[in-house]
N, C-alpha and C. Protein backbone atom coordinates (compact mmCIF):
# COMPACT_ATOMS: atom_id res chain seq x y z
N UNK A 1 -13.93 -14.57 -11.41
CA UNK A 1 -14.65 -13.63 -12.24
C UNK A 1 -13.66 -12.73 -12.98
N UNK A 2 -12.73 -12.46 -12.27
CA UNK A 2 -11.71 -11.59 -12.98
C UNK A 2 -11.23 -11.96 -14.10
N UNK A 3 -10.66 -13.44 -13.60
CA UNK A 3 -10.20 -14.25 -14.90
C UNK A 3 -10.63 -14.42 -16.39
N UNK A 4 -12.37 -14.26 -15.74
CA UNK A 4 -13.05 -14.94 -16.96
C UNK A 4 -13.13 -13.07 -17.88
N UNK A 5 -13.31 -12.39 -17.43
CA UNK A 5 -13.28 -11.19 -17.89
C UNK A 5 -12.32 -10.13 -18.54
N UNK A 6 -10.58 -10.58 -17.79
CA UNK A 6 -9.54 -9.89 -18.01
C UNK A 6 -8.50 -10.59 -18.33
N UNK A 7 -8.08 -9.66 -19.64
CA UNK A 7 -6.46 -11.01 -20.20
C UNK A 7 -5.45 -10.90 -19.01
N UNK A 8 -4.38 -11.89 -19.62
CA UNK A 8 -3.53 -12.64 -18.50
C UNK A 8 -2.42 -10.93 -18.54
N UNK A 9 -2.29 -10.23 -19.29
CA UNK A 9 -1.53 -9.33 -19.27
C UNK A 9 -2.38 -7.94 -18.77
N UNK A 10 -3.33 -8.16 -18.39
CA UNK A 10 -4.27 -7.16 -17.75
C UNK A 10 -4.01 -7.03 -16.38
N UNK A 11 -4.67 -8.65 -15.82
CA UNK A 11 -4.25 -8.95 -14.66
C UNK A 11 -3.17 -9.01 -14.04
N UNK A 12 -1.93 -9.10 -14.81
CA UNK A 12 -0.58 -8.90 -14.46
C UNK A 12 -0.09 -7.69 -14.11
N UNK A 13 -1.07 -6.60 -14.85
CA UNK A 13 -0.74 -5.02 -14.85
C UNK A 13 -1.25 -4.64 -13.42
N UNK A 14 -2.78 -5.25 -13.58
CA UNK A 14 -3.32 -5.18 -11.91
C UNK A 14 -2.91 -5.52 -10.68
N UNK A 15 -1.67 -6.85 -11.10
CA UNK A 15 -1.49 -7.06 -9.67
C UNK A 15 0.15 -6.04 -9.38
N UNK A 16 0.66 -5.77 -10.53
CA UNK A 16 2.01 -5.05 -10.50
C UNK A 16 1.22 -3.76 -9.78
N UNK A 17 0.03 -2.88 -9.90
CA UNK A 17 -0.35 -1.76 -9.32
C UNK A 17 -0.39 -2.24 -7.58
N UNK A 18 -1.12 -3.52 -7.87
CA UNK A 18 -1.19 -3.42 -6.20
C UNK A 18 0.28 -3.78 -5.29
N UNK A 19 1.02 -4.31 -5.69
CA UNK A 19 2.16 -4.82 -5.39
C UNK A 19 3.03 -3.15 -4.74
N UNK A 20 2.87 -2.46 -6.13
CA UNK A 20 3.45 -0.74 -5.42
C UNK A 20 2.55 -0.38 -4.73
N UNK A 21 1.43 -0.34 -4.42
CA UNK A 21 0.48 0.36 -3.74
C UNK A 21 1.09 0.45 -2.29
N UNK A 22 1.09 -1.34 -1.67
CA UNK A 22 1.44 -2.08 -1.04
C UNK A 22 2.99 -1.46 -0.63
N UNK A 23 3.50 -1.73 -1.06
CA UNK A 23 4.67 -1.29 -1.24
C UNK A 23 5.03 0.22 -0.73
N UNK A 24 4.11 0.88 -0.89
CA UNK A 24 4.22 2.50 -0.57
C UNK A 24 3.07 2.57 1.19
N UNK A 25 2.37 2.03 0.61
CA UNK A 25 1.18 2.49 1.90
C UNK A 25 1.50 2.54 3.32
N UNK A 26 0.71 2.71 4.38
CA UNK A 26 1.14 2.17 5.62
C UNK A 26 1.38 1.10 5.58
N UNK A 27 1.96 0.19 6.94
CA UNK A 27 1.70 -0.65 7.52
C UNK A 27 1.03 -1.08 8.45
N UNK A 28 0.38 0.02 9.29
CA UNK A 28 -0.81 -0.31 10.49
C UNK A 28 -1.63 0.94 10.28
N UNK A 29 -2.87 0.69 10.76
CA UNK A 29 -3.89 1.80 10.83
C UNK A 29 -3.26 3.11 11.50
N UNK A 30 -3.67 3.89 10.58
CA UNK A 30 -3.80 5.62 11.29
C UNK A 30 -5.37 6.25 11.15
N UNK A 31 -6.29 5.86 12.19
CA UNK A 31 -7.44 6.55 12.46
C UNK A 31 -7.81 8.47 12.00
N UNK A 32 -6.41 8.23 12.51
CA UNK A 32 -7.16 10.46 11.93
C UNK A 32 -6.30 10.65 11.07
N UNK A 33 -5.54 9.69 10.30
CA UNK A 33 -5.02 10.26 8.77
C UNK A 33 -5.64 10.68 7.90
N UNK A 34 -6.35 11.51 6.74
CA UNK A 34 -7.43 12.04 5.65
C UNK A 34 -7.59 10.98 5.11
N UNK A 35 -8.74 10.41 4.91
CA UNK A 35 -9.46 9.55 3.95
C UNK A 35 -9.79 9.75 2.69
N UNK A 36 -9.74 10.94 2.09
CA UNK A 36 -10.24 11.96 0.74
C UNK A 36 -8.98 12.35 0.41
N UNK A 37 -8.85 12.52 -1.18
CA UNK A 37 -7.88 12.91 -1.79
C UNK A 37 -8.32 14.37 -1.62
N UNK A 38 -7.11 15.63 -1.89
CA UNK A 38 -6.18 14.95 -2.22
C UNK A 38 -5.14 14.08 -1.27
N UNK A 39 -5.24 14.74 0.09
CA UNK A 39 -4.54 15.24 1.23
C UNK A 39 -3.92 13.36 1.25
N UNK A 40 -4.73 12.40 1.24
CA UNK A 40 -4.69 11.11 1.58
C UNK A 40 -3.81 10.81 0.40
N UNK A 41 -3.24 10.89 -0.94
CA UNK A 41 -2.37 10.61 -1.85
C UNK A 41 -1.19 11.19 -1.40
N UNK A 42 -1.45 12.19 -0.90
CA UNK A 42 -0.05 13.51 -0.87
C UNK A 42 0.66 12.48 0.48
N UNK A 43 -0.07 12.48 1.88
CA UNK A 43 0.09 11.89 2.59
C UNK A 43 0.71 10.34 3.06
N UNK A 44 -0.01 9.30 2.43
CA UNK A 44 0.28 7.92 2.73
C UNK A 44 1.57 7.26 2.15
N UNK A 45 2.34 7.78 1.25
CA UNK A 45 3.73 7.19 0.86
C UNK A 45 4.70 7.91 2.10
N UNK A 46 4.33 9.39 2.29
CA UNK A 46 5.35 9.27 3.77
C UNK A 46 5.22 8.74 5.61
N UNK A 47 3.54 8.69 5.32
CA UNK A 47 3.20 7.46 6.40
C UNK A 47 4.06 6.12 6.26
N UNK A 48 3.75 5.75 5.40
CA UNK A 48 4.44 4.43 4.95
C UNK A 48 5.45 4.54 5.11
N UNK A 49 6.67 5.25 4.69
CA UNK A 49 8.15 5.24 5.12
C UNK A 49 8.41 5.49 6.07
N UNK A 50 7.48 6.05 7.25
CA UNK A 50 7.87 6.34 8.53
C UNK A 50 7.73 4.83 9.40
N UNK A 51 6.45 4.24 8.43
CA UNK A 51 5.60 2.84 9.59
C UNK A 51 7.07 1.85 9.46
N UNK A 52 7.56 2.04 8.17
CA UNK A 52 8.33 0.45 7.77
C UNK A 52 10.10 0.92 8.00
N UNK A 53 9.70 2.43 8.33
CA UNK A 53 11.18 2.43 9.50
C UNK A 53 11.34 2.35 10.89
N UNK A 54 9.75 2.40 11.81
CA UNK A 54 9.78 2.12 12.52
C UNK A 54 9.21 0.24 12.81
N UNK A 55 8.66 -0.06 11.84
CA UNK A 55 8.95 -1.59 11.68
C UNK A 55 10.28 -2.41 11.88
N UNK A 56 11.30 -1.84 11.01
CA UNK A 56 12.57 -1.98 11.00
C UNK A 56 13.46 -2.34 12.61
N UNK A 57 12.85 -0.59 12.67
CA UNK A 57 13.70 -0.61 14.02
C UNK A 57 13.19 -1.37 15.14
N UNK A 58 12.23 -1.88 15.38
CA UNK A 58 11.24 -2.50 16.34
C UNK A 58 11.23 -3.80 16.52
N UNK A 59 11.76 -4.33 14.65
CA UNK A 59 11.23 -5.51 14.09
C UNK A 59 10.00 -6.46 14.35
N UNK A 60 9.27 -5.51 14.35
CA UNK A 60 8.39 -5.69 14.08
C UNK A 60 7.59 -6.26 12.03
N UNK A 61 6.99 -7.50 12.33
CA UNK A 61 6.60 -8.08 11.28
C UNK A 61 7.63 -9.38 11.18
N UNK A 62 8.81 -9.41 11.67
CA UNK A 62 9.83 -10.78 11.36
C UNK A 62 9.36 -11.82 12.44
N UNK A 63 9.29 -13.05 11.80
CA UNK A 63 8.16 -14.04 12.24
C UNK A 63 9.69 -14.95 12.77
């Protein structure tokens, strides 16, 4: 449906957003982190650098 609706340079823009999103967000659930902006924008890029340094160190995710 996307396809049929959005040019190929649309969708490219869309998936480059999710790619950083991804890129910034956690990596595992945090239950009592804020769900509502703003607190949840301000918040989840330094969740995320904390999850994927303690990923790192854990190694956790290497298959």
């Amino acid at each position: 449906m996307m396809r049929r609706t959005c040019s190929a340079a649309k969708l490219d823009e869309l998936g480059d957003k999710v790619r950083r999103a991804k890129a910034m967000g956690p990596t595992r659930p945090h239950p009592s982190a804020p769900s509502t902006p703003p607190a949840n924008k301000l918040l989840a890029p330094g969740v995320g650098l904390v999850d994927r340094a303690r990923d790192f160190v854990t190694g956790r995710g290497k298959s």
